[in-house]
C-alpha atoms as a PDB file:
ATOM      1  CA  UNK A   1      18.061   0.190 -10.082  1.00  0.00           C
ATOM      2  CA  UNK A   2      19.107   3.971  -9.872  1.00  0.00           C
ATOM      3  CA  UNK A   3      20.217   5.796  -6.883  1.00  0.00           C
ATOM      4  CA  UNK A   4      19.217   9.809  -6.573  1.00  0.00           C
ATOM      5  CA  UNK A   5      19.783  11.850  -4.131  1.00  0.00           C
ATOM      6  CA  UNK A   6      16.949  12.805  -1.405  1.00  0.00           C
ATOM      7  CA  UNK A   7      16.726  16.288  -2.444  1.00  0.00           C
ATOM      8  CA  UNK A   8      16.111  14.945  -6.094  1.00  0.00           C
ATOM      9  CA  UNK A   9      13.124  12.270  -5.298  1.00  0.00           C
ATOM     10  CA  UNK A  10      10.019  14.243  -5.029  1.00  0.00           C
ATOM     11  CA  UNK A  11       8.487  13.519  -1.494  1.00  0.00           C
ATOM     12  CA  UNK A  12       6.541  16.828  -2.121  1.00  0.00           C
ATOM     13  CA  UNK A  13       2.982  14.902  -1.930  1.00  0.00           C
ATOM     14  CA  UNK A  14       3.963  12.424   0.172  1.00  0.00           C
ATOM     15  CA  UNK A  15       3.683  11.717   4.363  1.00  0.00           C
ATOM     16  CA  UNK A  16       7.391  12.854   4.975  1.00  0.00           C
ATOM     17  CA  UNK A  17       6.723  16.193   3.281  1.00  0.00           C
ATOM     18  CA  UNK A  18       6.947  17.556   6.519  1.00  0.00           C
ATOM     19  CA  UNK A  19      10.041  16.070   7.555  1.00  0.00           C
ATOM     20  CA  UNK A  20      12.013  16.670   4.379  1.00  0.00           C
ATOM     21  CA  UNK A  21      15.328  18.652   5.747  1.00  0.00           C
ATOM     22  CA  UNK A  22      15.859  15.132   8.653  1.00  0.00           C
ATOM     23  CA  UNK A  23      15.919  12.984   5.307  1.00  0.00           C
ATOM     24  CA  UNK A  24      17.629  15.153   3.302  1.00  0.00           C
ATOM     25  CA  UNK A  25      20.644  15.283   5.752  1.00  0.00           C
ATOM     26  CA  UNK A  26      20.611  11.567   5.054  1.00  0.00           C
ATOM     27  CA  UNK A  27      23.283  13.104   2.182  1.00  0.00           C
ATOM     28  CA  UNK A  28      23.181  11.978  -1.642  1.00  0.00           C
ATOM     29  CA  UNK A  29      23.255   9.109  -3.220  1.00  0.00           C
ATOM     30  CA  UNK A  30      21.485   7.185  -0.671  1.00  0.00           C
ATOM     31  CA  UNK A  31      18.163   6.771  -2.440  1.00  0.00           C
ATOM     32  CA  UNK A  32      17.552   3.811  -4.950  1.00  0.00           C
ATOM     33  CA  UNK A  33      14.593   3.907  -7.199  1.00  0.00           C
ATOM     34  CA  UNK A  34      13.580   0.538  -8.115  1.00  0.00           C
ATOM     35  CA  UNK A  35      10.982  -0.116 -10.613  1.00  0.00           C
ATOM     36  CA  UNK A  36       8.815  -3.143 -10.466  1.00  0.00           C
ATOM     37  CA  UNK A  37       6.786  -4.673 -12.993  1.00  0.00           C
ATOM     38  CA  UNK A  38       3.737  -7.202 -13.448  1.00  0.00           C
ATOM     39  CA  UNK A  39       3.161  -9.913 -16.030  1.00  0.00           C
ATOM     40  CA  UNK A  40       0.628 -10.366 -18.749  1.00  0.00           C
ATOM     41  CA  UNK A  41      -1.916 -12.004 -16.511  1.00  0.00           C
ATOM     42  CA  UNK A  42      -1.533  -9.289 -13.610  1.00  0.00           C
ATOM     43  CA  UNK A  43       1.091 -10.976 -11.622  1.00  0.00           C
ATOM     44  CA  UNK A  44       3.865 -10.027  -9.594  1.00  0.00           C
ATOM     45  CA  UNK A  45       6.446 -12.056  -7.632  1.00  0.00           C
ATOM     46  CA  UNK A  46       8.049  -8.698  -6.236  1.00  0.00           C
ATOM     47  CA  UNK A  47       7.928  -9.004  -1.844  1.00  0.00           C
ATOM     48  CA  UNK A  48       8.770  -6.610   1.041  1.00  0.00           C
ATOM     49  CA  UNK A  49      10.081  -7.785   4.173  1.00  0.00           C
ATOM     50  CA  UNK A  50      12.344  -6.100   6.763  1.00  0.00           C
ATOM     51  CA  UNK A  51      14.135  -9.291   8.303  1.00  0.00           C
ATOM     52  CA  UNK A  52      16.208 -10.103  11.805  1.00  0.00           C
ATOM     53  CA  UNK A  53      19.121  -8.297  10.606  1.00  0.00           C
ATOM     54  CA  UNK A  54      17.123  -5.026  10.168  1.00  0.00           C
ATOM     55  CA  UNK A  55      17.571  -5.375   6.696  1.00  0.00           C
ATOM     56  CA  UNK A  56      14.828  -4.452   3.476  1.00  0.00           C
ATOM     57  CA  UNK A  57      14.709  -7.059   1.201  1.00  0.00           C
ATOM     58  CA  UNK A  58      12.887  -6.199  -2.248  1.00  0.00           C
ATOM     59  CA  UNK A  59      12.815 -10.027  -3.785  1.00  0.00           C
ATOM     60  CA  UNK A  60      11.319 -11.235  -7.348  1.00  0.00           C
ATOM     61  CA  UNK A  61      12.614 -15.293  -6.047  1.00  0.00           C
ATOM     62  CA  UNK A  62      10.619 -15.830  -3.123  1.00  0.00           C
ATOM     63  CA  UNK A  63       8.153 -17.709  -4.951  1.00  0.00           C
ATOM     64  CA  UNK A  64       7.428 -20.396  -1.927  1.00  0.00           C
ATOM     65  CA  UNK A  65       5.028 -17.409  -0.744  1.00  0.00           C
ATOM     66  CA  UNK A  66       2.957 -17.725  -3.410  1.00  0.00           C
ATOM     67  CA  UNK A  67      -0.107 -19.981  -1.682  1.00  0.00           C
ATOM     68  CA  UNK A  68       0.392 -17.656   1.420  1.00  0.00           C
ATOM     69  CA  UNK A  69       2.223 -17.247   4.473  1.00  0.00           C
ATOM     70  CA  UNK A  70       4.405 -19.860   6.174  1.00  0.00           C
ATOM     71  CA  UNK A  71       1.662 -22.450   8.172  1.00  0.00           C
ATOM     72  CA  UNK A  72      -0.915 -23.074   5.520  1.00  0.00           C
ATOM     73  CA  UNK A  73      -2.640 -19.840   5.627  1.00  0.00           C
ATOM     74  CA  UNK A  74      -4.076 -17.707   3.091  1.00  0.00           C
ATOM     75  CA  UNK A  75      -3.130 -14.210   1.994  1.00  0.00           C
ATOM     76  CA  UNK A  76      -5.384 -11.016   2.873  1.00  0.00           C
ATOM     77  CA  UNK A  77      -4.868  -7.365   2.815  1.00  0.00           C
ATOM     78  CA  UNK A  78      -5.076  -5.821   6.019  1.00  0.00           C
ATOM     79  CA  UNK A  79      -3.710  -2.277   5.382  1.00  0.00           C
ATOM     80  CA  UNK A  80      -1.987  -0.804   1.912  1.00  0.00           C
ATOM     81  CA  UNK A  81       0.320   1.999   1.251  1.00  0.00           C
ATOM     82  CA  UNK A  82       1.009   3.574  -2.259  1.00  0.00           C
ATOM     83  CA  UNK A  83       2.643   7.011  -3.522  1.00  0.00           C
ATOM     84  CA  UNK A  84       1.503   9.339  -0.278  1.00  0.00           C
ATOM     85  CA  UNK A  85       3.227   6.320   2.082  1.00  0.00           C
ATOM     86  CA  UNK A  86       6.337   3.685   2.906  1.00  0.00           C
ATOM     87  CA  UNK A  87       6.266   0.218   4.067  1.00  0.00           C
ATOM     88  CA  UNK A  88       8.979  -0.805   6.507  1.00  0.00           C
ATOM     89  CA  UNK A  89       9.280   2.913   8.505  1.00  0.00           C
ATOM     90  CA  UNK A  90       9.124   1.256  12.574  1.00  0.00           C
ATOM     91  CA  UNK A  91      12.699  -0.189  11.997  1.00  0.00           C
ATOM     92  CA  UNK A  92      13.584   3.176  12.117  1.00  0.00           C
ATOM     93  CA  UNK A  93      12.508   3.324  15.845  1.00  0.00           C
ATOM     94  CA  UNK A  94      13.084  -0.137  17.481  1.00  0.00           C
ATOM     95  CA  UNK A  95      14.755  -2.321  15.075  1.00  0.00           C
ATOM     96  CA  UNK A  96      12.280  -4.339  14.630  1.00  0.00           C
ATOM     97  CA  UNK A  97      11.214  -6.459  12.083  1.00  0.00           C
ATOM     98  CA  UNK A  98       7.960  -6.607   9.623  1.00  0.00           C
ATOM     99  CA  UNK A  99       5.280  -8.042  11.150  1.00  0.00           C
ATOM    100  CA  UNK A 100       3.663  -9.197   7.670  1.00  0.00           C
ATOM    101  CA  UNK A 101       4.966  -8.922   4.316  1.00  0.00           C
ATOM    102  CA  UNK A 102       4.250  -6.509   1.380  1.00  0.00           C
ATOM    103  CA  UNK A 103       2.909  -7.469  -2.184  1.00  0.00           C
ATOM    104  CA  UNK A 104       3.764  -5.245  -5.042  1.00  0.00           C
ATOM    105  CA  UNK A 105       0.559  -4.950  -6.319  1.00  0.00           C
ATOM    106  CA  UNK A 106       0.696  -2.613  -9.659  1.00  0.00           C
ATOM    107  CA  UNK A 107       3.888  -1.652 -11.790  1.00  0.00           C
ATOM    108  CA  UNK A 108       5.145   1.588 -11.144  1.00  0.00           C
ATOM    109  CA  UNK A 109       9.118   2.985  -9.232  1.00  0.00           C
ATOM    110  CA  UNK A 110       9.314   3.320  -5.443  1.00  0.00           C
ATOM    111  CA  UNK A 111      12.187   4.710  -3.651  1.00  0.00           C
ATOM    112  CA  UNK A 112      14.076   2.362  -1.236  1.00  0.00           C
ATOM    113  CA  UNK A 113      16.024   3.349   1.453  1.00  0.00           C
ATOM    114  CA  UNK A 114      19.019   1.802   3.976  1.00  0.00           C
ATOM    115  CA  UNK A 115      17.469   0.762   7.002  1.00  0.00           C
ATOM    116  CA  UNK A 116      20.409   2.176   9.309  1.00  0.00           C
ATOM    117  CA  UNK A 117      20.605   5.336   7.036  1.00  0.00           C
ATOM    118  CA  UNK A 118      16.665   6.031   7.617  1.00  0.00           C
ATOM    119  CA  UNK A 119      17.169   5.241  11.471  1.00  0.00           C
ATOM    120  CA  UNK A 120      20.354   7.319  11.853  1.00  0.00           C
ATOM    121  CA  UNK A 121      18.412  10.394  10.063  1.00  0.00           C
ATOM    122  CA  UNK A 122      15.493   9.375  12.708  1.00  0.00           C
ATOM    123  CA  UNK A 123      17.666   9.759  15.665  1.00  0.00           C
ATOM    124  CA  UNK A 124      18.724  12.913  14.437  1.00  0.00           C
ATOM    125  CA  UNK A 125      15.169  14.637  13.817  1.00  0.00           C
ATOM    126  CA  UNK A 126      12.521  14.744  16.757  1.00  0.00           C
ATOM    127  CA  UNK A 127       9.853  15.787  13.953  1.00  0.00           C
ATOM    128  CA  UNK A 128      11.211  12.969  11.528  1.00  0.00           C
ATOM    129  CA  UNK A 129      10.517  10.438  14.829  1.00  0.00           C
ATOM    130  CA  UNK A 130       7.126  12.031  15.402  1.00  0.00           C
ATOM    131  CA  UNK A 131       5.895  11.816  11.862  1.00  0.00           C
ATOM    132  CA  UNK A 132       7.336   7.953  11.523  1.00  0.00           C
ATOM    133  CA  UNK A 133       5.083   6.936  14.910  1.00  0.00           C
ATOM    134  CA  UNK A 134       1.976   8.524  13.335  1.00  0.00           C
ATOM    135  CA  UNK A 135       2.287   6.954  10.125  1.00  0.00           C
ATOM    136  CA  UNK A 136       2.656   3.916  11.993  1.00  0.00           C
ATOM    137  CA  UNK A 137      -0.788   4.626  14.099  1.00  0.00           C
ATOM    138  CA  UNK A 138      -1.980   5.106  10.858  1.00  0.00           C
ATOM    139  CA  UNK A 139      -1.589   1.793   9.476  1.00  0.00           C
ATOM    140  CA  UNK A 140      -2.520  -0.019  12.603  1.00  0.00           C
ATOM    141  CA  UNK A 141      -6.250   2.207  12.317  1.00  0.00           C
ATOM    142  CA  UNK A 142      -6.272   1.114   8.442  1.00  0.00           C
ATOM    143  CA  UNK A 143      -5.774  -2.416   9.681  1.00  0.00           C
ATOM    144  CA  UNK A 144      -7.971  -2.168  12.421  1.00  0.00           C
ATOM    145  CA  UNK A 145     -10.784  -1.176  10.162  1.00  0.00           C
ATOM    146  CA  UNK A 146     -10.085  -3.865   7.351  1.00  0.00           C
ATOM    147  CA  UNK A 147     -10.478  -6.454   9.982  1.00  0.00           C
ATOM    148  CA  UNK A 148     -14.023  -5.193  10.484  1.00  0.00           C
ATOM    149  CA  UNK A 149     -14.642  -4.517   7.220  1.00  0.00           C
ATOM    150  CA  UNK A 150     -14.625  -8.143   6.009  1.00  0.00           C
ATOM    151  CA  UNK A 151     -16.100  -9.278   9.059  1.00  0.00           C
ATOM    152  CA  UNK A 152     -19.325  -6.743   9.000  1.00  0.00           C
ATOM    153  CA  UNK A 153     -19.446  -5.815   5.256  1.00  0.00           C
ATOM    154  CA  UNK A 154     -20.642  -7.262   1.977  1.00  0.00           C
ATOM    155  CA  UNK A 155     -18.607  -7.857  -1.347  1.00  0.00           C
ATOM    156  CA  UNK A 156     -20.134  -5.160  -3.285  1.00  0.00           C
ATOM    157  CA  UNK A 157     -19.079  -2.645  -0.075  1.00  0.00           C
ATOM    158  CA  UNK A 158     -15.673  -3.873  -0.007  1.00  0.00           C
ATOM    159  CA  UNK A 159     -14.863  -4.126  -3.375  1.00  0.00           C
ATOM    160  CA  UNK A 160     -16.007  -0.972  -3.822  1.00  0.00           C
ATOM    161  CA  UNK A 161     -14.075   0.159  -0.954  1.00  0.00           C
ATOM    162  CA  UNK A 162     -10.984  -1.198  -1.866  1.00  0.00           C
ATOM    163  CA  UNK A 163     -10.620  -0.173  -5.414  1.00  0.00           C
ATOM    164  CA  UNK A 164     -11.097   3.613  -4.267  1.00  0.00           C
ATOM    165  CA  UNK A 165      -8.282   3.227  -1.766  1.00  0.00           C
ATOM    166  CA  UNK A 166      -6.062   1.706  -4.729  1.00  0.00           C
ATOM    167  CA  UNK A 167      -6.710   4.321  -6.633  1.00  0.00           C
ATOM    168  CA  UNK A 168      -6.021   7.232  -3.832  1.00  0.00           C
ATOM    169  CA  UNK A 169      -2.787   4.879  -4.256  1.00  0.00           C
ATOM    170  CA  UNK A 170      -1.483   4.802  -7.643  1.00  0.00           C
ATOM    171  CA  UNK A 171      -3.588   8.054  -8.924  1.00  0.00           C
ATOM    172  CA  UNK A 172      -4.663   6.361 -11.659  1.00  0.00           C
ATOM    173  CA  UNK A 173      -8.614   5.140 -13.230  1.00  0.00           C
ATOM    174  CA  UNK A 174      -7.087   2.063 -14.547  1.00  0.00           C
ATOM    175  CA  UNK A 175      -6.340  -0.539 -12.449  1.00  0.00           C
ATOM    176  CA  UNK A 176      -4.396  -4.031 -14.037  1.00  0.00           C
ATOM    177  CA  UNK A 177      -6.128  -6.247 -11.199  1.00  0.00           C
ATOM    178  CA  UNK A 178      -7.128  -9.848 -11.891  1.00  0.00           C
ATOM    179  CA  UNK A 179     -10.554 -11.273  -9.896  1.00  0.00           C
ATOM    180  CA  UNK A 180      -8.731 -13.910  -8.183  1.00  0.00           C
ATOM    181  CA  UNK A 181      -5.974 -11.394  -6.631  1.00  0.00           C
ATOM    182  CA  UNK A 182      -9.432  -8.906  -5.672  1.00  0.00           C
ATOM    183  CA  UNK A 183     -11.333 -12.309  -4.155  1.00  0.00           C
ATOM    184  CA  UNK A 184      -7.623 -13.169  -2.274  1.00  0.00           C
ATOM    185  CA  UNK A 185      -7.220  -9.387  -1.423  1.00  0.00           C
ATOM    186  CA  UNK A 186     -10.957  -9.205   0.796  1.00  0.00           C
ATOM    187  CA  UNK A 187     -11.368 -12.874   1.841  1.00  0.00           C
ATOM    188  CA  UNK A 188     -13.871 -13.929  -0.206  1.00  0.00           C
ATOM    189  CA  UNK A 189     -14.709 -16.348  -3.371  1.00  0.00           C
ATOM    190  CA  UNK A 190     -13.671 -15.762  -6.984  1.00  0.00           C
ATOM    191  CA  UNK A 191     -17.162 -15.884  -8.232  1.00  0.00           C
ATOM    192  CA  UNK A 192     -18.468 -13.555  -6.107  1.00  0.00           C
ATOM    193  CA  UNK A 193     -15.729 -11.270  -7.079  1.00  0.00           C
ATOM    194  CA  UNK A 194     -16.856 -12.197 -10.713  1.00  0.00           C
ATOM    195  CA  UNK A 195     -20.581 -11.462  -9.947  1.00  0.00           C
ATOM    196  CA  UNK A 196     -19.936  -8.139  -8.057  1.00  0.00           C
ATOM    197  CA  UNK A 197     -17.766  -6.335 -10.791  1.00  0.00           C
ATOM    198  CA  UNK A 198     -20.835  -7.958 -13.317  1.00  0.00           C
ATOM    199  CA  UNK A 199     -23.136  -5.560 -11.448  1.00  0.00           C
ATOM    200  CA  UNK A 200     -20.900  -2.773 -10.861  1.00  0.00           C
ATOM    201  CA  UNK A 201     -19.867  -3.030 -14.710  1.00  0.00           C
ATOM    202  CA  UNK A 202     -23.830  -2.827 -15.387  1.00  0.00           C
ATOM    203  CA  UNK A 203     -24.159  -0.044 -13.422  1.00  0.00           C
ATOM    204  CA  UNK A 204     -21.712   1.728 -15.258  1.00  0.00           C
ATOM    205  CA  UNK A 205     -18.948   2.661 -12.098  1.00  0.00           C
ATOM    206  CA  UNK A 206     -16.466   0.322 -13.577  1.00  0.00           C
ATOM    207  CA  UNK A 207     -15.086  -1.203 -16.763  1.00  0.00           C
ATOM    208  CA  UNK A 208     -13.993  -4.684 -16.591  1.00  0.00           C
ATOM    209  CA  UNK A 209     -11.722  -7.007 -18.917  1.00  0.00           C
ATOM    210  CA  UNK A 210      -9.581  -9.631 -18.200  1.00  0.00           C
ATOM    211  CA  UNK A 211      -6.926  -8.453 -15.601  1.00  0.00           C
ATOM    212  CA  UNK A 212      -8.238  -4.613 -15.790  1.00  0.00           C
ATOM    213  CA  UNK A 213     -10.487  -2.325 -14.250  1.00  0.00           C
ATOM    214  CA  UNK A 214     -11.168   1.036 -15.126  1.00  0.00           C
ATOM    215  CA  UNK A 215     -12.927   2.772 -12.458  1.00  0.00           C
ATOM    216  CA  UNK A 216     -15.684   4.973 -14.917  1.00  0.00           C
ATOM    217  CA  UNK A 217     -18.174   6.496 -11.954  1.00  0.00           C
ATOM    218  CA  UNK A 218     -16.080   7.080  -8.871  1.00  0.00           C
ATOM    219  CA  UNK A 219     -18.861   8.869  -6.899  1.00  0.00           C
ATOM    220  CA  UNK A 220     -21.496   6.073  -7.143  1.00  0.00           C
ATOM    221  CA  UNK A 221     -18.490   3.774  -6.615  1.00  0.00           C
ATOM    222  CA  UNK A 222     -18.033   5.989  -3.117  1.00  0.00           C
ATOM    223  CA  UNK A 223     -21.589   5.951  -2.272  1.00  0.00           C
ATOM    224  CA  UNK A 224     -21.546   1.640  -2.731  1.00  0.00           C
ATOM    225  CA  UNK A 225     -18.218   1.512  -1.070  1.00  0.00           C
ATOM    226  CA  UNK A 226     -18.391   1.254   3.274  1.00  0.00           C
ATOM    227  CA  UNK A 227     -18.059   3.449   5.549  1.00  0.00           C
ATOM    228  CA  UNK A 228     -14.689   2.006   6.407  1.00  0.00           C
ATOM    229  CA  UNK A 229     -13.288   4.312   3.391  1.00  0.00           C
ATOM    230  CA  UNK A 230     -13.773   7.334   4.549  1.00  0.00           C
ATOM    231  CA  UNK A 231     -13.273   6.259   8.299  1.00  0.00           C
ATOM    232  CA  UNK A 232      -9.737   5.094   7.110  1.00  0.00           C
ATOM    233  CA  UNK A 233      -9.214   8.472   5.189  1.00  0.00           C
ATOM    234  CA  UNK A 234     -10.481  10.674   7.910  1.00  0.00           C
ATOM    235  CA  UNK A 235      -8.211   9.087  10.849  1.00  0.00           C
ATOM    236  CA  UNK A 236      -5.228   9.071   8.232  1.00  0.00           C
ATOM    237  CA  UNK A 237      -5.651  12.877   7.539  1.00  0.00           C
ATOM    238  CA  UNK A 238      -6.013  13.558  10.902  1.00  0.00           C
ATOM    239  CA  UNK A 239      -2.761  12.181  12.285  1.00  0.00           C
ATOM    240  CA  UNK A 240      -0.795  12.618   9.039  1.00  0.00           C
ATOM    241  CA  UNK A 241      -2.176  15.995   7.160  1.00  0.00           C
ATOM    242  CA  UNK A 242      -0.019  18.561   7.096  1.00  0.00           C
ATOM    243  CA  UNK A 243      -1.231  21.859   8.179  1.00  0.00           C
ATOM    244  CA  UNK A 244      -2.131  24.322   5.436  1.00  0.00           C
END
């Protein structure tokens, strides 16, 4: 792990653009750039919680997760967040704590930040506040729609669907995803994760091998996906686009 200096991290494309001079008064060296990793098979053990303490834990151990949440229950995605976002930001306005838990999905660096240092910089900056409570509406719409999503939708939709969004993420065509984390990720069965990606693979939208997909045809892939994508893009751009 690294530490950089606000100024130095480049926020330039991402949902704080805006606020940039209330994080940069933050003052240097308060930004760590961790980089996280996945195994052979498409794995990672990397979790994101914010706990009682108000504190961010980034952990590779907590491997009694695994089989899902504490109670029994499975794991589903209900909203993501990727280069353009952060995970964690409502601490910075009530000191609360996560209300679920985030999965490192694909390798790549993210920039972590002090939980009191973020909320002091908060306090400070009426447009930093402002931003942080629409990013947060944000996420609730995104969740909000996945919960109808794989309640109203079918797999093809919402496969479809949620490979765009990861790749709006990550800004990349290749994607090191294994079926059985896309069948945990939208609630359904591995084999009809299996038989889905057969016929979009047919189709020619994506390319499929063991623990990758390579997104070939993202136009058709759009016009197969749900409307929830572009609902989900078009309330996100409208509380959290910058003006030109």
């Amino acid at each position: 792990m690294r530490h950089e200096n606000i100024d130095d991290h480049q926020i330039e494309t991402g949902v704080f653009k805006g606020a940039k001079p209330g994080l940069a008064a933050i003052g240097d060296g308060h930004l760590k750039i961790m980089s996280f990793k996945i195994d052979l098979n498409g794995h990672t053990d990397h979790r994101i919680i914010v706990d009682d303490e108000n504190t961010l834990h980034v952990s590779p151990q907590w491997r009694h997760l695994d089989d899902g949440p504490p109670g029994g229950g499975t794991t589903v995605e209900v909203a993501m967040v990727g280069r353009d976002s952060v995970f964690g930001a409502s601490a910075a306005l009530d000191g609360g704590i996560s209300l679920a838990e985030a999965i490192v999905v694909l390798p790549g660096t993210a920039a972590i930040l002090n939980i009191a240092d973020f909320r002091a910089a908060a306090e400070r900056s009426a447009a930093l506040r402002a931003l942080i409570a629409r990013h947060e509406q944000a996420l609730f719409a995104q969740a909000l729609q996945s919960v109808a999503c794989n309640a109203s939708h079918t797999v093809e939709a919402r496969l479809s669907r949620w490979l765009l969004r990861v790749r709006d993420l990550s800004d990349s065509e290749t994607l090191p995803l294994t079926q059985e984390f896309l069948a945990q990720m939208i609630g359904v069965q591995r084999n009809a994760v299996s038989i889905v990606a057969h016929a979009l693979q047919q189709a020619g939208m994506i390319r499929y091998s063991r623990g990758h997909i390579e997104i070939k045809d993202a136009g058709r892939l759009a016009e197969t996906a749900c409307e929830c994508y572009r609902a989900v893009a078009a309330k996100r751009d409208r509380l959290l686009k910058p003006p030109d």
